[in-house]
C-alpha atoms as a PDB file:
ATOM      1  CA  UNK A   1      21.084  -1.580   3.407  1.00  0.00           C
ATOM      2  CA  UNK A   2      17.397   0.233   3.150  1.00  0.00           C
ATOM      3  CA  UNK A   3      18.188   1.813   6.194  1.00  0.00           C
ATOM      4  CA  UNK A   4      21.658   3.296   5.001  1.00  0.00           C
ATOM      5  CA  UNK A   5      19.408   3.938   1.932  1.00  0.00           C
ATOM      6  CA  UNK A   6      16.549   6.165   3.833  1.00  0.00           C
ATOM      7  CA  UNK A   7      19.418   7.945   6.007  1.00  0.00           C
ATOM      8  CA  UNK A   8      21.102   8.948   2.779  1.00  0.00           C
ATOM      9  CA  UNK A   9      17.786   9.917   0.885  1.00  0.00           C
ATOM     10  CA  UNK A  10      16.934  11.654   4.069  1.00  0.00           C
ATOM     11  CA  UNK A  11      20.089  14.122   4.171  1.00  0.00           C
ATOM     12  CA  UNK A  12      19.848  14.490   0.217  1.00  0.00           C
ATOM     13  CA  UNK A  13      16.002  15.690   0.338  1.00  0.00           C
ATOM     14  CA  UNK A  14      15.179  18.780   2.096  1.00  0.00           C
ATOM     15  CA  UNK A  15      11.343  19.032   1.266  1.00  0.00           C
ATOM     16  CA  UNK A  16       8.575  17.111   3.009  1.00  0.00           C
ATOM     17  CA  UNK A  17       7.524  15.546   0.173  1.00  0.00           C
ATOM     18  CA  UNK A  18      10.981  13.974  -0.321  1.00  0.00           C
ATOM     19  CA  UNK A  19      11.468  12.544   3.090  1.00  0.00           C
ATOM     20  CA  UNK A  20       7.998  11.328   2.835  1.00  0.00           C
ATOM     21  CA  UNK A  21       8.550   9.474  -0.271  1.00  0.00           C
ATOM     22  CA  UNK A  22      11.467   8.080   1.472  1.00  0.00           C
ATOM     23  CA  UNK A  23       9.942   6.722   4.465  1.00  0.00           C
ATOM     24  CA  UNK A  24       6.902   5.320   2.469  1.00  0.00           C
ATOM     25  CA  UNK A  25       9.651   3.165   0.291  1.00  0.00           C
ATOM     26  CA  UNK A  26      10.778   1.625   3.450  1.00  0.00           C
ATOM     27  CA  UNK A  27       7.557   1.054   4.899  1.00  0.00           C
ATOM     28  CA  UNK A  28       6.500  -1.216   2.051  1.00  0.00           C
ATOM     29  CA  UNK A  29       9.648  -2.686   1.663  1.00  0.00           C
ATOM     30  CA  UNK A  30       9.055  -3.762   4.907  1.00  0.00           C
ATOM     31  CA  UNK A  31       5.660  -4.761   4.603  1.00  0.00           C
ATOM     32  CA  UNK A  32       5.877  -6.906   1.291  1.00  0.00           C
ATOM     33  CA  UNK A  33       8.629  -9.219   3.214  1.00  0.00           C
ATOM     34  CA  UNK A  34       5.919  -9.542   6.264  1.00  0.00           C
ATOM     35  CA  UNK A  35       2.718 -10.076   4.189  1.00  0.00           C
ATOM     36  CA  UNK A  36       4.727 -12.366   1.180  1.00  0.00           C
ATOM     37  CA  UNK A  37       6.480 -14.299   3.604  1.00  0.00           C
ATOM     38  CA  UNK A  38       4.189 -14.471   6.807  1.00  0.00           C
ATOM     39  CA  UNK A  39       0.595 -13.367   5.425  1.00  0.00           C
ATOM     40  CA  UNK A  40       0.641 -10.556   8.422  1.00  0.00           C
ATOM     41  CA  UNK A  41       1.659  -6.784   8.600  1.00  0.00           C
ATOM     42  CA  UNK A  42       2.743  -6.300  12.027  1.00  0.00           C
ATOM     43  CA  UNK A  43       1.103  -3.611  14.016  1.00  0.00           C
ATOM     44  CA  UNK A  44       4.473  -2.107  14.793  1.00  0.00           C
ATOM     45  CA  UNK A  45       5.001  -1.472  10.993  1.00  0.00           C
ATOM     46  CA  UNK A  46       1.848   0.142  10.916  1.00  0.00           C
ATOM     47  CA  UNK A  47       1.830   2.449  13.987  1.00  0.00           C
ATOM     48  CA  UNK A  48       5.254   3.574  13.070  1.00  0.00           C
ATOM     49  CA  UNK A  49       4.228   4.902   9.706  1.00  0.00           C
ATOM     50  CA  UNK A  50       1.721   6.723  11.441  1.00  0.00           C
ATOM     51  CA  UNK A  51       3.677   8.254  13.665  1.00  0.00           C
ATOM     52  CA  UNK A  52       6.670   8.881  11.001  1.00  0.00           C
ATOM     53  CA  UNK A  53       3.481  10.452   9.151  1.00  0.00           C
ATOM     54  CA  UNK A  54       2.192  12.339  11.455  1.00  0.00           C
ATOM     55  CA  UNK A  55       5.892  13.941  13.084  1.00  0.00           C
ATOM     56  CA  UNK A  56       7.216  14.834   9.725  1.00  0.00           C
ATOM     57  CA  UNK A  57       3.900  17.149   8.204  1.00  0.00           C
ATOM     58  CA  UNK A  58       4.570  18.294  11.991  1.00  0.00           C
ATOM     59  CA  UNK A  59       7.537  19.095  11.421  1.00  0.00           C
ATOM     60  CA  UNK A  60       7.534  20.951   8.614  1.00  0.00           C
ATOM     61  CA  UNK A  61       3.956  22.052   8.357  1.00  0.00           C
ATOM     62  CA  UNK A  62       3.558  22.482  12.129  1.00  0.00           C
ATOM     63  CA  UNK A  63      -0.272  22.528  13.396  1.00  0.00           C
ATOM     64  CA  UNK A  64      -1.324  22.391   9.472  1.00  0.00           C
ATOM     65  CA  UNK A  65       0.922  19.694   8.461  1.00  0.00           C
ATOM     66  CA  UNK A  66      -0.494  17.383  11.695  1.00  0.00           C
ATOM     67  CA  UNK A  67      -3.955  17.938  10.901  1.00  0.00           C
ATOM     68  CA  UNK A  68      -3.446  17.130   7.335  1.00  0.00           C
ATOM     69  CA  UNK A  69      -1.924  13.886   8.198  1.00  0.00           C
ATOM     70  CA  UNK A  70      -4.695  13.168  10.604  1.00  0.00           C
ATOM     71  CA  UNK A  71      -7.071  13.646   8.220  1.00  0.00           C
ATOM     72  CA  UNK A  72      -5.353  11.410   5.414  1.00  0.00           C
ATOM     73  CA  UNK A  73      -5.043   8.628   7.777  1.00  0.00           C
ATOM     74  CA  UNK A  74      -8.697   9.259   8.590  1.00  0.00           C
ATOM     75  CA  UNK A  75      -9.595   9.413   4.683  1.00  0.00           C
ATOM     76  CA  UNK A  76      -7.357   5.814   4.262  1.00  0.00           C
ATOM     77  CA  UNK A  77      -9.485   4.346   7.913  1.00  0.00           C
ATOM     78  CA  UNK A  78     -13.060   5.308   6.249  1.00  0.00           C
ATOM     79  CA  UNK A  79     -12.283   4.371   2.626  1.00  0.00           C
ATOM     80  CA  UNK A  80     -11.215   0.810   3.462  1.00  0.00           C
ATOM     81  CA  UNK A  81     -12.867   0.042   6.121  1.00  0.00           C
ATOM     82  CA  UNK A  82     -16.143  -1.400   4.012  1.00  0.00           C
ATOM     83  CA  UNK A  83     -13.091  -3.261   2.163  1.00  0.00           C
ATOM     84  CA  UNK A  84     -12.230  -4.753   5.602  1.00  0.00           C
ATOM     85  CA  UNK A  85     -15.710  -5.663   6.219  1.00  0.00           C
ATOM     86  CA  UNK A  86     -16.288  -7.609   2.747  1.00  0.00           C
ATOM     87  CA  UNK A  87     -13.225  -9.623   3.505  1.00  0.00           C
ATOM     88  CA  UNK A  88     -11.415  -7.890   0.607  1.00  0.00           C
ATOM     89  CA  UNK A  89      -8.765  -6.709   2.267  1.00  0.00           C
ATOM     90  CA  UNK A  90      -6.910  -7.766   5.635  1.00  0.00           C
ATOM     91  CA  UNK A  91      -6.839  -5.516   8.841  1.00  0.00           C
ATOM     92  CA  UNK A  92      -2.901  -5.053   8.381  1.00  0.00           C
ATOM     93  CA  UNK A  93      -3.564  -4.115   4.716  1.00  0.00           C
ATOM     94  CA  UNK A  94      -5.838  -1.254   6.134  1.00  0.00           C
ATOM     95  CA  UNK A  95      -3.712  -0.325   8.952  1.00  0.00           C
ATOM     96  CA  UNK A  96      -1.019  -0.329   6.277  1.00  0.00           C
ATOM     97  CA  UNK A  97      -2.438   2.472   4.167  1.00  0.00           C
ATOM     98  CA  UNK A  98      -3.648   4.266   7.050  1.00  0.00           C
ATOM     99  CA  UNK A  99       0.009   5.180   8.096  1.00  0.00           C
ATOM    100  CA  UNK A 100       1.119   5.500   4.043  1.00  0.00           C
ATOM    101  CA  UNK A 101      -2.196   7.745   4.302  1.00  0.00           C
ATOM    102  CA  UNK A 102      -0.560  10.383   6.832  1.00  0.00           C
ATOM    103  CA  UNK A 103       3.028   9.876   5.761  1.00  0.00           C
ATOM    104  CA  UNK A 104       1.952  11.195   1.945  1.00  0.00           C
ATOM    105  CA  UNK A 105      -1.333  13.444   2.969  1.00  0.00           C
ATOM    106  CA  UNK A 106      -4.698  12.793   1.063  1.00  0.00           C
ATOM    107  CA  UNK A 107      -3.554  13.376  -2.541  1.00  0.00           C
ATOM    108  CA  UNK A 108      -1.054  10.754  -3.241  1.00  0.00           C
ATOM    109  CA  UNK A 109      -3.210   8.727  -0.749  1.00  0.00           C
ATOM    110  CA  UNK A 110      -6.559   8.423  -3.017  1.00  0.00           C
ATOM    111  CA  UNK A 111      -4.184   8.058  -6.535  1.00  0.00           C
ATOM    112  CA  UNK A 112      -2.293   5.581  -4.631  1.00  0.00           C
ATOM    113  CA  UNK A 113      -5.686   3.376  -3.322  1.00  0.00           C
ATOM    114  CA  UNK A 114      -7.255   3.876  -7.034  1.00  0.00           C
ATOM    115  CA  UNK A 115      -4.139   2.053  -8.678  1.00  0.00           C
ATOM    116  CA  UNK A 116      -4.034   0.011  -6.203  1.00  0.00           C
ATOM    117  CA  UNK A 117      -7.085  -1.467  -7.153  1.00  0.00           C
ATOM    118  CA  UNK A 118      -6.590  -2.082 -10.260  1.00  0.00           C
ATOM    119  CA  UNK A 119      -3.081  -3.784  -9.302  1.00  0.00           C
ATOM    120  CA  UNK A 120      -4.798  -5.941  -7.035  1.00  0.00           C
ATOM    121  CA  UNK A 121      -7.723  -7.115  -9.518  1.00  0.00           C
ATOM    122  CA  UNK A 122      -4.513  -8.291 -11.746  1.00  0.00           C
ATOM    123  CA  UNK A 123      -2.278  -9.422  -9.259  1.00  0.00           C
ATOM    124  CA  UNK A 124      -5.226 -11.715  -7.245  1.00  0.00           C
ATOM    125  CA  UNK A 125      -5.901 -13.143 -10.401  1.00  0.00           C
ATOM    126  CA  UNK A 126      -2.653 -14.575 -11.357  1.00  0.00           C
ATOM    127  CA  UNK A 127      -1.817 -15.486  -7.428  1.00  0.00           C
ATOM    128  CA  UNK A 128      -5.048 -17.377  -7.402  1.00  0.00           C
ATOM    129  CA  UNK A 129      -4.646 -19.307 -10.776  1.00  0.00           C
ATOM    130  CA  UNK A 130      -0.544 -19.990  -9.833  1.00  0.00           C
ATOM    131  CA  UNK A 131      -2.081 -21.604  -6.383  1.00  0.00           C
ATOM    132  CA  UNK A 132      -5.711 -23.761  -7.389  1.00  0.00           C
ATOM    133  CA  UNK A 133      -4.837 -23.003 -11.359  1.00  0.00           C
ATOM    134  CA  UNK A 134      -8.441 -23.415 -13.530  1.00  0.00           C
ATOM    135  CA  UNK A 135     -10.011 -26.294 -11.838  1.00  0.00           C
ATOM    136  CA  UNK A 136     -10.210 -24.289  -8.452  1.00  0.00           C
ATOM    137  CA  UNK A 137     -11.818 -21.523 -10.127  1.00  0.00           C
ATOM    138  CA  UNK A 138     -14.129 -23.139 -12.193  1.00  0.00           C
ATOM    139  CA  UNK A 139     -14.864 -24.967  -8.359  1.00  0.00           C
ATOM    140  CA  UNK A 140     -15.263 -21.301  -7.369  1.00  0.00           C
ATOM    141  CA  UNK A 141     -17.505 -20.550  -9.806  1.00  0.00           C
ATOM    142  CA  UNK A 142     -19.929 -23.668  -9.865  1.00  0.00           C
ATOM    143  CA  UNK A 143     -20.015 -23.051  -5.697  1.00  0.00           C
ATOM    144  CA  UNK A 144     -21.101 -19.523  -6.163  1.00  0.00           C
ATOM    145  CA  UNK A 145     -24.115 -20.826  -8.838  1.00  0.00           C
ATOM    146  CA  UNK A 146     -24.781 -23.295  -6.323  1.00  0.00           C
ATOM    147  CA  UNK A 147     -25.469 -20.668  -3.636  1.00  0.00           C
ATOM    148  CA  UNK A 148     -27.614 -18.550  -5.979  1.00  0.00           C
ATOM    149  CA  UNK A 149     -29.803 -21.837  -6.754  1.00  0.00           C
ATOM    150  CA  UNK A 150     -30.034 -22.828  -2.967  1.00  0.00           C
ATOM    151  CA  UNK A 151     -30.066 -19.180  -1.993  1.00  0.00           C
ATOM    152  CA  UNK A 152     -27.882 -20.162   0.868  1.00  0.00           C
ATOM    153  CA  UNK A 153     -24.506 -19.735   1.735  1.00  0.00           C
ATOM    154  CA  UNK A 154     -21.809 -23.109   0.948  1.00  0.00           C
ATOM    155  CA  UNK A 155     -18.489 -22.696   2.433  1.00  0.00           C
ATOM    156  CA  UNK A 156     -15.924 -22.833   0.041  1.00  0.00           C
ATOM    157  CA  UNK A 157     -13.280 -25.635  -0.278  1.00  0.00           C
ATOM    158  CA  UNK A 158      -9.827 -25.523   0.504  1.00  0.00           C
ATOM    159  CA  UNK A 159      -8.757 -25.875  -2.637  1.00  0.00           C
ATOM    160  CA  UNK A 160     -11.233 -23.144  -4.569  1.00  0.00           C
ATOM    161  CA  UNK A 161      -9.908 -19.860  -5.476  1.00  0.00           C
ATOM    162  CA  UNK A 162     -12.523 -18.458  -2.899  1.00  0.00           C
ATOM    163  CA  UNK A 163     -10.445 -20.176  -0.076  1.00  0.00           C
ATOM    164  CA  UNK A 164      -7.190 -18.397  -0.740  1.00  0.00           C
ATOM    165  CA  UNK A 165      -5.463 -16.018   0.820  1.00  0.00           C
ATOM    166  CA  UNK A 166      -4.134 -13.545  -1.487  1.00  0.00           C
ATOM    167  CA  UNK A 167      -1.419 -10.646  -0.171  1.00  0.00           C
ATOM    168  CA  UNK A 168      -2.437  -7.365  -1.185  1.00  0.00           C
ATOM    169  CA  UNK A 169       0.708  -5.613   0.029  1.00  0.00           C
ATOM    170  CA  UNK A 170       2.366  -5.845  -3.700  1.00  0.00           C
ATOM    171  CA  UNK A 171      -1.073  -4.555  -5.104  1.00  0.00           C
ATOM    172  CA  UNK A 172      -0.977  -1.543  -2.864  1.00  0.00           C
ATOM    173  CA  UNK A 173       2.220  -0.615  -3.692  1.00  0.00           C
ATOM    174  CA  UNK A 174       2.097  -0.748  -7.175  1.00  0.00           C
ATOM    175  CA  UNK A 175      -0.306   1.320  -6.616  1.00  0.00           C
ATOM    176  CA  UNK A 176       1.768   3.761  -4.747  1.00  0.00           C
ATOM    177  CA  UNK A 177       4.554   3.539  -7.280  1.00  0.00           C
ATOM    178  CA  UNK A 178       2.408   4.280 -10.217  1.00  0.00           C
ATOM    179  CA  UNK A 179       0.931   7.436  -8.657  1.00  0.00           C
ATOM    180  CA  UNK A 180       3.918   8.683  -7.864  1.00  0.00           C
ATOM    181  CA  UNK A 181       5.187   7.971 -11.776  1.00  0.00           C
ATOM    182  CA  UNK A 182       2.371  10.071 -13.002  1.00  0.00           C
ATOM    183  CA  UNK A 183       2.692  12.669 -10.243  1.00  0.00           C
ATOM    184  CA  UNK A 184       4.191  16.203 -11.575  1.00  0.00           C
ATOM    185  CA  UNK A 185       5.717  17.200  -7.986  1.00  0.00           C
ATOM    186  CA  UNK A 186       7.456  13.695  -7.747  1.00  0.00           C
ATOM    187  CA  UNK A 187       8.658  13.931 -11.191  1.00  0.00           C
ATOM    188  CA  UNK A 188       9.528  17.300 -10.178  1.00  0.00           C
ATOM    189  CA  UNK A 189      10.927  16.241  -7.400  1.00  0.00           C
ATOM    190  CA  UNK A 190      13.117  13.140  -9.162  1.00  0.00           C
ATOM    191  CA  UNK A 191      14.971  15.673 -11.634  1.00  0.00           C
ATOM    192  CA  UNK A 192      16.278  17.586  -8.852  1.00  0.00           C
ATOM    193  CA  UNK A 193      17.534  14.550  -6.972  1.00  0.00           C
ATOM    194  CA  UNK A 194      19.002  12.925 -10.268  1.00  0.00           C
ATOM    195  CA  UNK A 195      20.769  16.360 -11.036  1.00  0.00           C
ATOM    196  CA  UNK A 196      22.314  16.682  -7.551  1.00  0.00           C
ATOM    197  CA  UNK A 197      23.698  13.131  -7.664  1.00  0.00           C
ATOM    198  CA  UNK A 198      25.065  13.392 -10.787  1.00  0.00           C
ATOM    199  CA  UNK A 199      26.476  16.418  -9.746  1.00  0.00           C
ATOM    200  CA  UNK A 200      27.838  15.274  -6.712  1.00  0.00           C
ATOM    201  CA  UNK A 201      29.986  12.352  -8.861  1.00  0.00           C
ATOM    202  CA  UNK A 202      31.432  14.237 -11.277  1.00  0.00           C
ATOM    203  CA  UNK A 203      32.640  16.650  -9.175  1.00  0.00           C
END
């Protein structure tokens, strides 16, 4: 069904940023079943959103519209990576928004990881107190005063807040979905596809 969906959105949408939009959807429908259901993005889902990225600004922007995309991706690659190394975010989660980087060029791309943010501060919290609830984080919290006191690191328990593994795939797009709410060219964009359609039906 999302494939029939992206072929169809695909032939509607002439412009770049259309088909882009389209092919983002997919990748992170793709990538919340993965990361909710397995904890992992698969490389495969990555690299192909880079190259999907990377052939389509080709495509239609030739030389320009490659080195734009090679320079989001970059962009996504050297704004996460200090994410990566704090342990904030996962290496699929990076590799993620590296391809959604050149697939929507740096624009959309920095909106995208600032909401994101946000999302995930809210979304972390709630996925952490649904899995350890308050006792784990107050655990969290008396651990972490602990460390300051011994001014050495205690590794946390299994079932503290600090021990779980959180998805940020849902955070991330949120992210993406907000920015492209509050984004004039994809509102712009919207009206045009909503007027064809209904168009199309009433004919």
């Amino acid at each position: 069904m999302i494939l029939a969906l992206l072929v169809l959105g695909l032939k509607l949408i002439d412009s770049v940023l259309g088909k882009a939009l389209i092919t983002t959807f997919v990748v992170f429908c793709c990538a919340l079943y993965f990361d909710l259901r397995y904890q992992r993005i698969p490389n495969k889902l990555c690299f192909l959103a880079l190259l999907s990225g990377m052939v389509l600004q080709a495509g239609f922007g030739q030389w320009q519209g490659l080195l734009m995309a090679c320079y989001a991706a970059g962009l996504a690659l050297l704004l996460l990576l200090p994410a990566y190394y704090f342990r904030i975010l996962g290496a699929g989660d990076v590799k993620l928004m590296v391809g959604v980087g050149a697939l929507l060029g740096p624009q959309l791309l920095l909106w995208s990881l600032a909401y994101g943010i946000i999302f995930g501060v809210v979304t972390s919290i709630l996925l952490v107190v649904y899995k350890v609830g308050w006792p784990g984080i107050k655990a969290t919290a008396i651990r972490y005063f602990h460390c300051f006191v011994l001014r050495q690191y205690l590794k946390p328990d299994k079932n503290e807040a600090a021990a779980q593994r959180v998805p940020y795939a849902p955070a991330l797009a949120l992210g993406w979905l907000y920015a492209c709410y509050l984004n004039p060219q994809v509102n712009t964009l919207y009206a045009a596809l909503s007027f064809q359609i209904r168009s199309w039906i009433y004919l």
